[in-house]
PDB file of N, CA and C in Angstrom:
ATOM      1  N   UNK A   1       1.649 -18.290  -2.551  1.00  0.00           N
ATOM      2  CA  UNK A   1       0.454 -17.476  -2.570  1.00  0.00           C
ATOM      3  C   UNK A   1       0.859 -16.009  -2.616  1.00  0.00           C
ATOM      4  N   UNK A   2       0.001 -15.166  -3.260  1.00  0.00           N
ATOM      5  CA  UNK A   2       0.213 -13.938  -3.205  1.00  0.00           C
ATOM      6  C   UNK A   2      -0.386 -13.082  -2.258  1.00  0.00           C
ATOM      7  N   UNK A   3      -0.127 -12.015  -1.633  1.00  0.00           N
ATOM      8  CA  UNK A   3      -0.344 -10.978  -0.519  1.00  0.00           C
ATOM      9  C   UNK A   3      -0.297  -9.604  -1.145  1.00  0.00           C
ATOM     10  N   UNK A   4      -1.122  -9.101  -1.202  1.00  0.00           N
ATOM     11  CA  UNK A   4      -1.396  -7.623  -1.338  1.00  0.00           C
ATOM     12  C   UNK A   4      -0.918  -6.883   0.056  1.00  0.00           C
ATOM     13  N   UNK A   5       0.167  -5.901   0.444  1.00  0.00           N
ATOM     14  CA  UNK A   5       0.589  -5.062   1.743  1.00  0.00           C
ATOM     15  C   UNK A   5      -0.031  -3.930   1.356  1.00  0.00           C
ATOM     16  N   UNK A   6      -0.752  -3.515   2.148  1.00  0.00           N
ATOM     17  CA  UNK A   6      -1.389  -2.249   1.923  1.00  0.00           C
ATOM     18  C   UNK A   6      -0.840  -1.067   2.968  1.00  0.00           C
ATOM     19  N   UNK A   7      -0.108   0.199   2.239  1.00  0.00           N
ATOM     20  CA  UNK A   7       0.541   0.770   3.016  1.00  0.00           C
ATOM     21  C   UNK A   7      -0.412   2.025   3.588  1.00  0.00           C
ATOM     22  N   UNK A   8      -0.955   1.814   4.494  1.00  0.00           N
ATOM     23  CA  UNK A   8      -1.681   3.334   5.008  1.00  0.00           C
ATOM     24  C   UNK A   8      -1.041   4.023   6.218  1.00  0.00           C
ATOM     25  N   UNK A   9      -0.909   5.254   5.992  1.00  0.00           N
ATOM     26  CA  UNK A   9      -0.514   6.350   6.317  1.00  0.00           C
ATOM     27  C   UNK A   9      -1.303   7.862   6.675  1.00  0.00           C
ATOM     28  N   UNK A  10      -0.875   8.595   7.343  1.00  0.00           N
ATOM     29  CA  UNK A  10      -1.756   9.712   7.552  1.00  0.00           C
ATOM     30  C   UNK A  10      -0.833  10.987   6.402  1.00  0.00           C
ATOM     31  N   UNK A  11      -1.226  11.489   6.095  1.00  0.00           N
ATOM     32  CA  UNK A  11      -0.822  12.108   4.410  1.00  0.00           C
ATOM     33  C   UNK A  11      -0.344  14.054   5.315  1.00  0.00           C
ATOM     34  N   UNK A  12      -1.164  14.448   6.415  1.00  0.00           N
ATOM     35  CA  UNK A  12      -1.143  15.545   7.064  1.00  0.00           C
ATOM     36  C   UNK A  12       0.371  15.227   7.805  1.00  0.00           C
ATOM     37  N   UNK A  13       0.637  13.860   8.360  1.00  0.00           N
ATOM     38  CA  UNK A  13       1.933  13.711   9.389  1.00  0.00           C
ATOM     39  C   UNK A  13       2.998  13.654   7.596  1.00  0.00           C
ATOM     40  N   UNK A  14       2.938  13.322   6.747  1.00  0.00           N
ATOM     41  CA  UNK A  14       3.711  12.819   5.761  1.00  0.00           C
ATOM     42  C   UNK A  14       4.096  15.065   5.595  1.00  0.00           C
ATOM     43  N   UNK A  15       2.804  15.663   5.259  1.00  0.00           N
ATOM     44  CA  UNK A  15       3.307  17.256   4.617  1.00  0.00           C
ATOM     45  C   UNK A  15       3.757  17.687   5.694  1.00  0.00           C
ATOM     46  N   UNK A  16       3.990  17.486   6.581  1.00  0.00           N
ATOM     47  CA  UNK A  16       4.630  18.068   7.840  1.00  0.00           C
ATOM     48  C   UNK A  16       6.146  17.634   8.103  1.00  0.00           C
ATOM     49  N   UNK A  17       6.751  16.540   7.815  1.00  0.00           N
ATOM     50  CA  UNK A  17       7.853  15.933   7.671  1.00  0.00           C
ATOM     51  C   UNK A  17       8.663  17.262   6.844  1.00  0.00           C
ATOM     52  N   UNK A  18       9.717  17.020   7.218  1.00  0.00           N
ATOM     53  CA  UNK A  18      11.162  17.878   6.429  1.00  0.00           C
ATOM     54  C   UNK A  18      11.671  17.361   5.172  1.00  0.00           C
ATOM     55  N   UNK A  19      12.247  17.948   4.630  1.00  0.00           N
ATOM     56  CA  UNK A  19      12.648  17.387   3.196  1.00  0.00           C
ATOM     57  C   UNK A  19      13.575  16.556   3.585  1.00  0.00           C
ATOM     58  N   UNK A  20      14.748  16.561   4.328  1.00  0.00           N
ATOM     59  CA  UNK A  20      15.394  15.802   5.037  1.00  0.00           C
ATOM     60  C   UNK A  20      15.182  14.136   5.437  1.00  0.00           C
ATOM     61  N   UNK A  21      13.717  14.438   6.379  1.00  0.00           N
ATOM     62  CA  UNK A  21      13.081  13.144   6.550  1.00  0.00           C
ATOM     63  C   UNK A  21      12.543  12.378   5.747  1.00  0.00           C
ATOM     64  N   UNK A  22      12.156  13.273   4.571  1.00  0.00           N
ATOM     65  CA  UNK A  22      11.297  12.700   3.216  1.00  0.00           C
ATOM     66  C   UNK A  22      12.399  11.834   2.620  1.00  0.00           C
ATOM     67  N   UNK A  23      13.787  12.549   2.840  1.00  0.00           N
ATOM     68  CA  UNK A  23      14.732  11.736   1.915  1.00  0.00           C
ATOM     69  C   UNK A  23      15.265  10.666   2.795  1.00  0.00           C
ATOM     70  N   UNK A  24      14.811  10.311   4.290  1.00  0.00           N
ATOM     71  CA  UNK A  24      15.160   9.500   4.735  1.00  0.00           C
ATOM     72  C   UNK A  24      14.673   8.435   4.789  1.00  0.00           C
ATOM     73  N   UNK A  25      13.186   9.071   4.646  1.00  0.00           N
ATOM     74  CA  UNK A  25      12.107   7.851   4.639  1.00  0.00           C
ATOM     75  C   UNK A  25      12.155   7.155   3.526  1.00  0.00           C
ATOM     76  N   UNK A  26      12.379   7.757   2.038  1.00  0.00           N
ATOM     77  CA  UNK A  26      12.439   7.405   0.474  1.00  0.00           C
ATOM     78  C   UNK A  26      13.585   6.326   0.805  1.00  0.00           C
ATOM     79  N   UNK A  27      14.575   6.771   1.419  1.00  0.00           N
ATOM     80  CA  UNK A  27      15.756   5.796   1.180  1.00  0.00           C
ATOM     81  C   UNK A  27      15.881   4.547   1.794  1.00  0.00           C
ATOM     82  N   UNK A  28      14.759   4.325   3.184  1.00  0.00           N
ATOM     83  CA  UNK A  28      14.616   3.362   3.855  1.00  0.00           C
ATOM     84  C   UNK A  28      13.953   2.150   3.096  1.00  0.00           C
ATOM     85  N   UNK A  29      12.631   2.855   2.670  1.00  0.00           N
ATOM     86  CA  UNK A  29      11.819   2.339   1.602  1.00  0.00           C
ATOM     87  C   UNK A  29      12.733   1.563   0.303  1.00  0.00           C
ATOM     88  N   UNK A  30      13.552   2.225   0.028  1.00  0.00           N
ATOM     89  CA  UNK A  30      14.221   1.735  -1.130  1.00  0.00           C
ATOM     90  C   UNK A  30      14.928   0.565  -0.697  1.00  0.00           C
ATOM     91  N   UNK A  31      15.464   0.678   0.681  1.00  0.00           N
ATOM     92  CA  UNK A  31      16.450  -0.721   1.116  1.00  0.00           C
ATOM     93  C   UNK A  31      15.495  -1.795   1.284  1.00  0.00           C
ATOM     94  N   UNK A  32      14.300  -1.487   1.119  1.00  0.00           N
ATOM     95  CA  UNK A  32      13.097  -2.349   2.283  1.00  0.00           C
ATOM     96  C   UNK A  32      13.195  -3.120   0.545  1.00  0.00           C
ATOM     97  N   UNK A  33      12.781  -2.273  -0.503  1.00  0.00           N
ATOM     98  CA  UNK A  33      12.221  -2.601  -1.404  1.00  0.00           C
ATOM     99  C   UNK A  33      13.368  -3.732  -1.741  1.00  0.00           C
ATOM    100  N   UNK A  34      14.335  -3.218  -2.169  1.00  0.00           N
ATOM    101  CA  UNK A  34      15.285  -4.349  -2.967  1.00  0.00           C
ATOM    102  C   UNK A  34      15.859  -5.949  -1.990  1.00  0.00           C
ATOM    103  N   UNK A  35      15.602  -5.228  -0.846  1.00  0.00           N
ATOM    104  CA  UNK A  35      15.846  -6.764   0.142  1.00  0.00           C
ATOM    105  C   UNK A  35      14.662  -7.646  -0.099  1.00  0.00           C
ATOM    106  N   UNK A  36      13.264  -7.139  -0.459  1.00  0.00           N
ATOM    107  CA  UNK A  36      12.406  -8.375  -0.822  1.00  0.00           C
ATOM    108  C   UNK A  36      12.646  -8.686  -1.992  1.00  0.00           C
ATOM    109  N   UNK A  37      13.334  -8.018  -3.489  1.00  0.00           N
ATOM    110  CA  UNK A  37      13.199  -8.304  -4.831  1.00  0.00           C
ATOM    111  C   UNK A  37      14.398  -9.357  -4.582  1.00  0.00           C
ATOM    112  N   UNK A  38      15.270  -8.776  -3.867  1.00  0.00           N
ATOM    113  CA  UNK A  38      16.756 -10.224  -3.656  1.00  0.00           C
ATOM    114  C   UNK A  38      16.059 -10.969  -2.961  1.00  0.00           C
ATOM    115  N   UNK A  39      14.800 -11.033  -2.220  1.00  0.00           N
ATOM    116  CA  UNK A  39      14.905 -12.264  -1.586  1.00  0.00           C
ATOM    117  C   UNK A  39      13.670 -13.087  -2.483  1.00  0.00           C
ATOM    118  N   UNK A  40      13.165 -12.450  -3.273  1.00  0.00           N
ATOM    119  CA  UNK A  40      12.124 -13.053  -4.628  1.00  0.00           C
ATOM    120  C   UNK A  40      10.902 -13.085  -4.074  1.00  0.00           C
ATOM    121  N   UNK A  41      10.271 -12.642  -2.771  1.00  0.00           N
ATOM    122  CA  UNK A  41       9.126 -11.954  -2.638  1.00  0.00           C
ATOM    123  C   UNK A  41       8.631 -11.416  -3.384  1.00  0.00           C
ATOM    124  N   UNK A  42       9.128  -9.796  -4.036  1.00  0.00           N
ATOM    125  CA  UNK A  42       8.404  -8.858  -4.338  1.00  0.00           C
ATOM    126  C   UNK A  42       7.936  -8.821  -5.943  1.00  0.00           C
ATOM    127  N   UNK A  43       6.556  -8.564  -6.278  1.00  0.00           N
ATOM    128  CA  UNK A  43       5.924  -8.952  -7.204  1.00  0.00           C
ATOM    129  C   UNK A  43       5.797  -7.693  -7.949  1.00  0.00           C
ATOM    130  N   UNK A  44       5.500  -6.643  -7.305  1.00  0.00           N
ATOM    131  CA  UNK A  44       5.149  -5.527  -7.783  1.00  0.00           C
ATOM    132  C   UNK A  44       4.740  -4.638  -6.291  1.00  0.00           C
ATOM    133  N   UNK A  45       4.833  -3.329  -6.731  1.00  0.00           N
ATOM    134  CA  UNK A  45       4.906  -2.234  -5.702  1.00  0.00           C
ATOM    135  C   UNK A  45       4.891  -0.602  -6.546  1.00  0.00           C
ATOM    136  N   UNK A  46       4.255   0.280  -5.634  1.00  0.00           N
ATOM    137  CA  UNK A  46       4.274   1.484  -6.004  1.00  0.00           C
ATOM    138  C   UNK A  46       3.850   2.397  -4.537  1.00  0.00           C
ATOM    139  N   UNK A  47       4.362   3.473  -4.693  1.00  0.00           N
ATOM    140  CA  UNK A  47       3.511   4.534  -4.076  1.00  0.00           C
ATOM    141  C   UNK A  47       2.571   5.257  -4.764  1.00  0.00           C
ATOM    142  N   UNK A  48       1.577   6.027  -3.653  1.00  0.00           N
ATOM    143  CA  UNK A  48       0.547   6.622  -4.641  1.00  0.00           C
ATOM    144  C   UNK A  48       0.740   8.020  -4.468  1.00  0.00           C
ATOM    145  N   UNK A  49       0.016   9.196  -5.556  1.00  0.00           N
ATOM    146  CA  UNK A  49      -0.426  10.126  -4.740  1.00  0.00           C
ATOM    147  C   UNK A  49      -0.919  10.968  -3.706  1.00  0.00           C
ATOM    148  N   UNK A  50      -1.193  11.799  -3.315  1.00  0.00           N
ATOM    149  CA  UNK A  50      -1.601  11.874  -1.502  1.00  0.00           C
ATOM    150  C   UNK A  50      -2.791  11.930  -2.307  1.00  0.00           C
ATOM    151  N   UNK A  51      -3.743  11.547  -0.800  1.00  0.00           N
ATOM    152  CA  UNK A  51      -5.252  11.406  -1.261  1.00  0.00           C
ATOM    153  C   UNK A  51      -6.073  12.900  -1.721  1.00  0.00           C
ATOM    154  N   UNK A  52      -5.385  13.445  -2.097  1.00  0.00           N
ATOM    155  CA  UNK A  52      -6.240  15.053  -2.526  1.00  0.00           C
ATOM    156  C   UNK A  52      -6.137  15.015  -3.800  1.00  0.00           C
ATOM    157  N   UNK A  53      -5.587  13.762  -4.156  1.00  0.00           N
ATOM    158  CA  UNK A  53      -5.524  13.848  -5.872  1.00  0.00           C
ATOM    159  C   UNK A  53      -6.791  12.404  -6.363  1.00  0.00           C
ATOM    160  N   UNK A  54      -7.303  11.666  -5.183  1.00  0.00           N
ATOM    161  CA  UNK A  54      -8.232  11.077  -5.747  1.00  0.00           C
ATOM    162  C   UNK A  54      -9.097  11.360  -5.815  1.00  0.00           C
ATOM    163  N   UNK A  55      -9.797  10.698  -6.472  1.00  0.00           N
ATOM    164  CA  UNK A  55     -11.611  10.466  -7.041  1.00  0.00           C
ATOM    165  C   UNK A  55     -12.268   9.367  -7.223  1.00  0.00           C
ATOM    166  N   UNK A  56     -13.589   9.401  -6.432  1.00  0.00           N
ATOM    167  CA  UNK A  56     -14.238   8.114  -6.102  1.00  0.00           C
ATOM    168  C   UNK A  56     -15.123   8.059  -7.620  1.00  0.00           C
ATOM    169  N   UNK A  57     -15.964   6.416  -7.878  1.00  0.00           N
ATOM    170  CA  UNK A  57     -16.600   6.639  -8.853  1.00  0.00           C
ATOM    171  C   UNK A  57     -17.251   5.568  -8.447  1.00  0.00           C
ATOM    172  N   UNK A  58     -18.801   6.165  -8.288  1.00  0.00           N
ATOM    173  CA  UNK A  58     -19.896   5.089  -8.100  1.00  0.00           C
ATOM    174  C   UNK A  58     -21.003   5.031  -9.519  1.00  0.00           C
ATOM    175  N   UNK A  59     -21.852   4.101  -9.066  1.00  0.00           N
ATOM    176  CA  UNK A  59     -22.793   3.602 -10.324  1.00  0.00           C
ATOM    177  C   UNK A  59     -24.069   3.694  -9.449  1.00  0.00           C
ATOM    178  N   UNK A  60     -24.444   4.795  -9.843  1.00  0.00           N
ATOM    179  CA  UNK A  60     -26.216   4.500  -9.195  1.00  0.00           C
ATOM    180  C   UNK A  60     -27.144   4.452 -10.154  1.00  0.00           C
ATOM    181  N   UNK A  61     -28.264   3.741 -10.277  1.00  0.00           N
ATOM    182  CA  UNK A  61     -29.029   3.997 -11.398  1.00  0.00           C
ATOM    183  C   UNK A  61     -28.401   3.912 -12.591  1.00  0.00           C
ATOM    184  N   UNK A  62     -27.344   3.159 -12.813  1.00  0.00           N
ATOM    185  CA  UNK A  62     -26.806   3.174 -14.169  1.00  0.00           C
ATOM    186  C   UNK A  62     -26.027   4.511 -14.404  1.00  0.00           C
ATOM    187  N   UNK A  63     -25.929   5.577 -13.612  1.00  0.00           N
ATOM    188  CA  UNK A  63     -25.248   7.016 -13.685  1.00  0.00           C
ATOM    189  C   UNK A  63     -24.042   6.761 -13.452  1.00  0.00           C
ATOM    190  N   UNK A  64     -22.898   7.391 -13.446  1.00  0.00           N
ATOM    191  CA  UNK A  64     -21.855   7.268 -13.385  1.00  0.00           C
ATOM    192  C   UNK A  64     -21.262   8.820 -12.201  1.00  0.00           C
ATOM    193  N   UNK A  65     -21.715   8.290 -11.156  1.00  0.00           N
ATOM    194  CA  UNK A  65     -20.922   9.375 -10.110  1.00  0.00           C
ATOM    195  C   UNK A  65     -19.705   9.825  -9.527  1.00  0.00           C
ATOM    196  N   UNK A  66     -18.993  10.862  -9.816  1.00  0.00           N
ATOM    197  CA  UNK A  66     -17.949  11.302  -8.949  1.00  0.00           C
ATOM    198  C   UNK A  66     -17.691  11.918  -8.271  1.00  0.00           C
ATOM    199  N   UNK A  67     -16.402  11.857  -6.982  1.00  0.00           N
ATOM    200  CA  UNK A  67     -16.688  12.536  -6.061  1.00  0.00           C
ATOM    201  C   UNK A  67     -14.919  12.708  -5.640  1.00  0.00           C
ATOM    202  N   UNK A  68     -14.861  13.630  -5.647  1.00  0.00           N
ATOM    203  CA  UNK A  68     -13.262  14.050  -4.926  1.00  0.00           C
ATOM    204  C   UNK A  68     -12.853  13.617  -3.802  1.00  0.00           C
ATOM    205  N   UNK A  69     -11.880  12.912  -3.751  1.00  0.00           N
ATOM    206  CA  UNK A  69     -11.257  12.098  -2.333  1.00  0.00           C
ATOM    207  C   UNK A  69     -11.815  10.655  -2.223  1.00  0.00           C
ATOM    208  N   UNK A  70     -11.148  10.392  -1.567  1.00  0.00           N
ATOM    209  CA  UNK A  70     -11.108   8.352  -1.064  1.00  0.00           C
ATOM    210  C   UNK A  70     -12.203   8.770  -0.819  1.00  0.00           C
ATOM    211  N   UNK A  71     -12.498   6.930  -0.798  1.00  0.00           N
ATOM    212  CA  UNK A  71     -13.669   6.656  -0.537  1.00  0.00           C
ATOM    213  C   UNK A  71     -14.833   6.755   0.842  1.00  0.00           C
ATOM    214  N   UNK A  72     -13.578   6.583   1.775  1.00  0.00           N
ATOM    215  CA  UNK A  72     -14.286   7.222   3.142  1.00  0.00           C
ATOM    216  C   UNK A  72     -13.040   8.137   3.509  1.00  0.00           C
ATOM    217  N   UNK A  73     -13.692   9.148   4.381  1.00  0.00           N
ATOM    218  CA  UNK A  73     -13.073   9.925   5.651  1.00  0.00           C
ATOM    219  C   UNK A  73     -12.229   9.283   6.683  1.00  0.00           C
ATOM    220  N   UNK A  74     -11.405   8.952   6.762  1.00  0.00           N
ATOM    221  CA  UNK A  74     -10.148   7.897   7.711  1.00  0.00           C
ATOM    222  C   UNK A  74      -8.578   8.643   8.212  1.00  0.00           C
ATOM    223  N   UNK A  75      -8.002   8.726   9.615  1.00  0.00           N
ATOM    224  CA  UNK A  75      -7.176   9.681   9.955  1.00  0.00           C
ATOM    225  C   UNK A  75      -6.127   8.812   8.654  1.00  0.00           C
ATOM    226  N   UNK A  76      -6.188   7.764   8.454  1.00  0.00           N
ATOM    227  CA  UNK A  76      -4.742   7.646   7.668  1.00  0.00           C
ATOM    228  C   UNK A  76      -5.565   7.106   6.144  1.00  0.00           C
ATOM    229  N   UNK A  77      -4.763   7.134   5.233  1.00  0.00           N
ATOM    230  CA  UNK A  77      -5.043   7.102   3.921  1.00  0.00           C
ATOM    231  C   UNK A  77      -4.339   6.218   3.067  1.00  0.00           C
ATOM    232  N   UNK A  78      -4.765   5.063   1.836  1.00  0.00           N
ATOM    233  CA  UNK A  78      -3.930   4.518   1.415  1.00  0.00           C
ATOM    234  C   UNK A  78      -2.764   4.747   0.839  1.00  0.00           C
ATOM    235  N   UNK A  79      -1.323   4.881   1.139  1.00  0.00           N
ATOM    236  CA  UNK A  79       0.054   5.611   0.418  1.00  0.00           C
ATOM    237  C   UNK A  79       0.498   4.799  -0.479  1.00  0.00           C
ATOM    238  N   UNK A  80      -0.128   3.387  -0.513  1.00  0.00           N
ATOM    239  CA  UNK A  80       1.304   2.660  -1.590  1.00  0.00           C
ATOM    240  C   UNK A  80       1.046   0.925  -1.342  1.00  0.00           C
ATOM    241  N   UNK A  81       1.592   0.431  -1.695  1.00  0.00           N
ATOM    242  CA  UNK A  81       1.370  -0.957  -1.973  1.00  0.00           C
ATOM    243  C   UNK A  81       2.516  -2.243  -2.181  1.00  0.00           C
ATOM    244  N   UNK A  82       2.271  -3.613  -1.568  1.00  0.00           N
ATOM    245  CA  UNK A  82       3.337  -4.163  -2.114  1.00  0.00           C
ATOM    246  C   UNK A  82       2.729  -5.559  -2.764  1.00  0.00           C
ATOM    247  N   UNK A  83       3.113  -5.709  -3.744  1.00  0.00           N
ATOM    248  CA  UNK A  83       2.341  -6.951  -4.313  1.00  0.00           C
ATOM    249  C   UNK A  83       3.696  -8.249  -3.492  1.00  0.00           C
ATOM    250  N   UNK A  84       2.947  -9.204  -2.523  1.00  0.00           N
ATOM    251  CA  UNK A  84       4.888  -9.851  -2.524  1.00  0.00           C
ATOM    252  C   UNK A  84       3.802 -11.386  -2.847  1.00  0.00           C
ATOM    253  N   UNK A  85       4.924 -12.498  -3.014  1.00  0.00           N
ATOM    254  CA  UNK A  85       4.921 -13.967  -3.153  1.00  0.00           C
ATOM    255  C   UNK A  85       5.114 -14.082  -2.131  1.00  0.00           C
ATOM    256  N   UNK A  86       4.543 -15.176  -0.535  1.00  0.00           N
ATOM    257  CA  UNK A  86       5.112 -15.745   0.195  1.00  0.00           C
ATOM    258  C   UNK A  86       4.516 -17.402   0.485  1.00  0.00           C
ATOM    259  N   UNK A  87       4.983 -18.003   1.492  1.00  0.00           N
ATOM    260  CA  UNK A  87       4.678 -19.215   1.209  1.00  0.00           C
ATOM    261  C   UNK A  87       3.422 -19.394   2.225  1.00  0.00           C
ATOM    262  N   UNK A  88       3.159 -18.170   3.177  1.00  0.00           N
ATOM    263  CA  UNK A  88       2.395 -18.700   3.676  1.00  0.00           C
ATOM    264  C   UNK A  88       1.979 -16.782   4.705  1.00  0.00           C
ATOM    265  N   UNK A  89       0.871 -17.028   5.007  1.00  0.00           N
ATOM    266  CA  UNK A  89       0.368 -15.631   5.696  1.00  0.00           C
ATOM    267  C   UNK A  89       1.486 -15.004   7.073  1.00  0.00           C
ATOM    268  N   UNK A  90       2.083 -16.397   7.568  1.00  0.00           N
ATOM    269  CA  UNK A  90       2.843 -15.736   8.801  1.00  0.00           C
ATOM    270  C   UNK A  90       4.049 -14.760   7.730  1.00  0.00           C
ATOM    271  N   UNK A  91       4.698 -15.660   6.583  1.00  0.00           N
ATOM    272  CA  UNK A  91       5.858 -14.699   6.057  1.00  0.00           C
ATOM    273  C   UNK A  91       5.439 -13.439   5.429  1.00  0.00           C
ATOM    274  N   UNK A  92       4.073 -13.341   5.143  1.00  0.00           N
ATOM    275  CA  UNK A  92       3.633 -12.078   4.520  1.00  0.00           C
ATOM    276  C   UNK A  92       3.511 -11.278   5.688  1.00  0.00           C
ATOM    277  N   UNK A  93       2.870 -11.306   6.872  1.00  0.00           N
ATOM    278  CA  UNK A  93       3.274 -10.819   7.863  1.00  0.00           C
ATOM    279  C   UNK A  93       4.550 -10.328   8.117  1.00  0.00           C
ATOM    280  N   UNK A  94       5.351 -10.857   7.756  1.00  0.00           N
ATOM    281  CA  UNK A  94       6.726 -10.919   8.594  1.00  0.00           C
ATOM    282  C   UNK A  94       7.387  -9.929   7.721  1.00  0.00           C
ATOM    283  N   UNK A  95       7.122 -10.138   6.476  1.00  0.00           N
ATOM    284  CA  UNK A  95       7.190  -8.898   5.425  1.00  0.00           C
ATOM    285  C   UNK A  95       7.021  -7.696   5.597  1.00  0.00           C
ATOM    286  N   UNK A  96       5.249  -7.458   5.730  1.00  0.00           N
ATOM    287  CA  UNK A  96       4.657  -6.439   6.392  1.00  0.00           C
ATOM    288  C   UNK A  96       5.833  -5.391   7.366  1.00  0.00           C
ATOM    289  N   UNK A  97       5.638  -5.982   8.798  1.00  0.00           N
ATOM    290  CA  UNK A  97       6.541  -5.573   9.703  1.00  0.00           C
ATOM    291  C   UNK A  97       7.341  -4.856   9.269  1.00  0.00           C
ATOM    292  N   UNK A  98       8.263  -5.389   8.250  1.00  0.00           N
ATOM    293  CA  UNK A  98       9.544  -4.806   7.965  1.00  0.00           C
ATOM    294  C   UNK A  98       8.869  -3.590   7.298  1.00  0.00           C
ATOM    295  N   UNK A  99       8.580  -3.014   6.763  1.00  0.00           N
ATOM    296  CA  UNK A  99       8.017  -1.949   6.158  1.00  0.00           C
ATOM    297  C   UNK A  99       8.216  -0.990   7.003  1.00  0.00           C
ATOM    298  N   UNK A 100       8.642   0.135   6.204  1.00  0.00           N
ATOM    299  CA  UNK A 100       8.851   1.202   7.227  1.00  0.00           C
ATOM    300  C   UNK A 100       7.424   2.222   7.862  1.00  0.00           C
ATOM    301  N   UNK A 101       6.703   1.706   6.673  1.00  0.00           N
ATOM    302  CA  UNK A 101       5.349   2.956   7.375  1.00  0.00           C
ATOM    303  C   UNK A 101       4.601   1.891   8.254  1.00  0.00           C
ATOM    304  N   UNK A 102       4.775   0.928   8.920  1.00  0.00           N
ATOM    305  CA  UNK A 102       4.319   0.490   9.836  1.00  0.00           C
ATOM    306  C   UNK A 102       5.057   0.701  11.319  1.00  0.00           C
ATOM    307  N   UNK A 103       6.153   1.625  11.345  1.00  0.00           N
ATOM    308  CA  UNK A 103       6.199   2.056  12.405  1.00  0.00           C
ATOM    309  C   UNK A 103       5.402   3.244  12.775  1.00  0.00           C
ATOM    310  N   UNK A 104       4.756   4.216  11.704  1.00  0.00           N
ATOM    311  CA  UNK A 104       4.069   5.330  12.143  1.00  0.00           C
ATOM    312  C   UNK A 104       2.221   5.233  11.710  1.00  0.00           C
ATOM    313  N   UNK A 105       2.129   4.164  10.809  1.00  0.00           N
ATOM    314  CA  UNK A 105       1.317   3.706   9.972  1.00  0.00           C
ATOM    315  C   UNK A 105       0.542   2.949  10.670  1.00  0.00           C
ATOM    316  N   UNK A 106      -0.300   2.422   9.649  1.00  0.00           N
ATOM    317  CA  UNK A 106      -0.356   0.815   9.203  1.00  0.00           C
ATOM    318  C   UNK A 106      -0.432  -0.357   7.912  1.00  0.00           C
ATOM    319  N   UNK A 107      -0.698  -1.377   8.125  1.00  0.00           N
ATOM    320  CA  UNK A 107      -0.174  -2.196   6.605  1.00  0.00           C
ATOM    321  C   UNK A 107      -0.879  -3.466   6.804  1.00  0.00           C
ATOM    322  N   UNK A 108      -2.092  -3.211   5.966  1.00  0.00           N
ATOM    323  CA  UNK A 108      -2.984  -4.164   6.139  1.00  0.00           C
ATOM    324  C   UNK A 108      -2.937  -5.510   4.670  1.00  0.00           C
ATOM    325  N   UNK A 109      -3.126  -6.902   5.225  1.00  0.00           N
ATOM    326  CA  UNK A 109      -1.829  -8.112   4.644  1.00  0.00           C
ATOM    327  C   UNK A 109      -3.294  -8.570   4.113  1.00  0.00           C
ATOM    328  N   UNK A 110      -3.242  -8.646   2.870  1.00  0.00           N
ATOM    329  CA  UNK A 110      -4.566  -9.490   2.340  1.00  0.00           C
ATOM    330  C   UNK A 110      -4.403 -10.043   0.876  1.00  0.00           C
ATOM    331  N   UNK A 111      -4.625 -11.901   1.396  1.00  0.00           N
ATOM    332  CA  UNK A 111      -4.276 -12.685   0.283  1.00  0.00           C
ATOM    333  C   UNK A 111      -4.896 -12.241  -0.888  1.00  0.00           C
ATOM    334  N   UNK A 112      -4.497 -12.394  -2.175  1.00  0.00           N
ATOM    335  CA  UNK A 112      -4.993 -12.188  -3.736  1.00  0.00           C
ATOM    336  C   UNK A 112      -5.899 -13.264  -3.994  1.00  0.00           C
ATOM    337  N   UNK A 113      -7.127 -13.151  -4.418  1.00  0.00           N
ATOM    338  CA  UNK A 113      -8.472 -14.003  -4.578  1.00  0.00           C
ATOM    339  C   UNK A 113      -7.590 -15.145  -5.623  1.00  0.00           C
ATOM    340  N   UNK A 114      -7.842 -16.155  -5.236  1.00  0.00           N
ATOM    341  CA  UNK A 114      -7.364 -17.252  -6.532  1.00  0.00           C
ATOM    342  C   UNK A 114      -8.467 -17.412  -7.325  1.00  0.00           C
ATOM    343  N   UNK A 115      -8.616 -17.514  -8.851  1.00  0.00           N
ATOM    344  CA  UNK A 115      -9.762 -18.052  -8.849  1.00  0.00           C
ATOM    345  C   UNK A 115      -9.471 -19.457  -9.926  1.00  0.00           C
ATOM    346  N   UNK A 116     -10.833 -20.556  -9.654  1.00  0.00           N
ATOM    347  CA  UNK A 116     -10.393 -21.553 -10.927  1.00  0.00           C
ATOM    348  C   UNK A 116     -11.311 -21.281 -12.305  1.00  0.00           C
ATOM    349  N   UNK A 117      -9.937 -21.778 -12.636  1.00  0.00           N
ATOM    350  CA  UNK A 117     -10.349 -21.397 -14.318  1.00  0.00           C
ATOM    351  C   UNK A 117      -9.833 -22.688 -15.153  1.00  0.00           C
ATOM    352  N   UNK A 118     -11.451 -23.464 -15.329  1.00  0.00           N
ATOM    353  CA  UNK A 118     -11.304 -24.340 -16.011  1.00  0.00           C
ATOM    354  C   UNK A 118     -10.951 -23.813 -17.202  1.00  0.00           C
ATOM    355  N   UNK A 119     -10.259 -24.877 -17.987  1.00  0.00           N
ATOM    356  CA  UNK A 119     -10.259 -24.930 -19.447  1.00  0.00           C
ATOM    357  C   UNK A 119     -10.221 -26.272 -20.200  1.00  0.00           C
TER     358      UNK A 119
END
């Protein structure tokens, strides 16, 4: 089954960090990353922009609305993502954990909708 890791973070504690730490944190991330691709978990993954670069987009009335910034007001913000394979919710968990922005973070574990598709 597949697991969406959702990496949230507070983006104000991230611009406050040292370049130093930035390169420590990048490099942790990177070990995190390739220990799930060797272990055939990892499906896909990215980081995002900080949230001052998004834009929401609703449909009212058939209009097409936009609005600068995530979708709600929240101390931490979505940073990044891990698409992994596991066999079951405890190992996607167990995944999770290992992640480094869940020591300052959090990383919310949510299965990928299956759907059936007759043919």
């Amino acid at each position: 089954m597949q697991y969406l890791l959702l990496i949230y973070r507070s983006d104000a504690q991230y611009a406050h960090m040292t370049s130093d730490d930035r390169k420590a944190l990048s490099a942790e991330y990177g070990v995190y990353t390739q220990s799930i691709i060797q272990s055939g978990h990892f499906k896909a993954g990215d980081g995002l922009q900080p949230v001052s670069t998004a834009t929401t987009v609703r449909v009212r009335d058939g209009k097409t609305l936009t609005t600068d910034g995530p979708f709600a007001e929240t101390r931490e913000q979505l940073g990044g993502y891990y698409l992994v394979e596991a066999k079951d919710l405890d190992t996607a968990l167990g995944l999770a954990a290992r992640i480094p922005g869940a020591r300052d973070g959090s990383i919310e574990v949510r299965p990928v909708m299956i759907y059936d598709n007759p043919r």
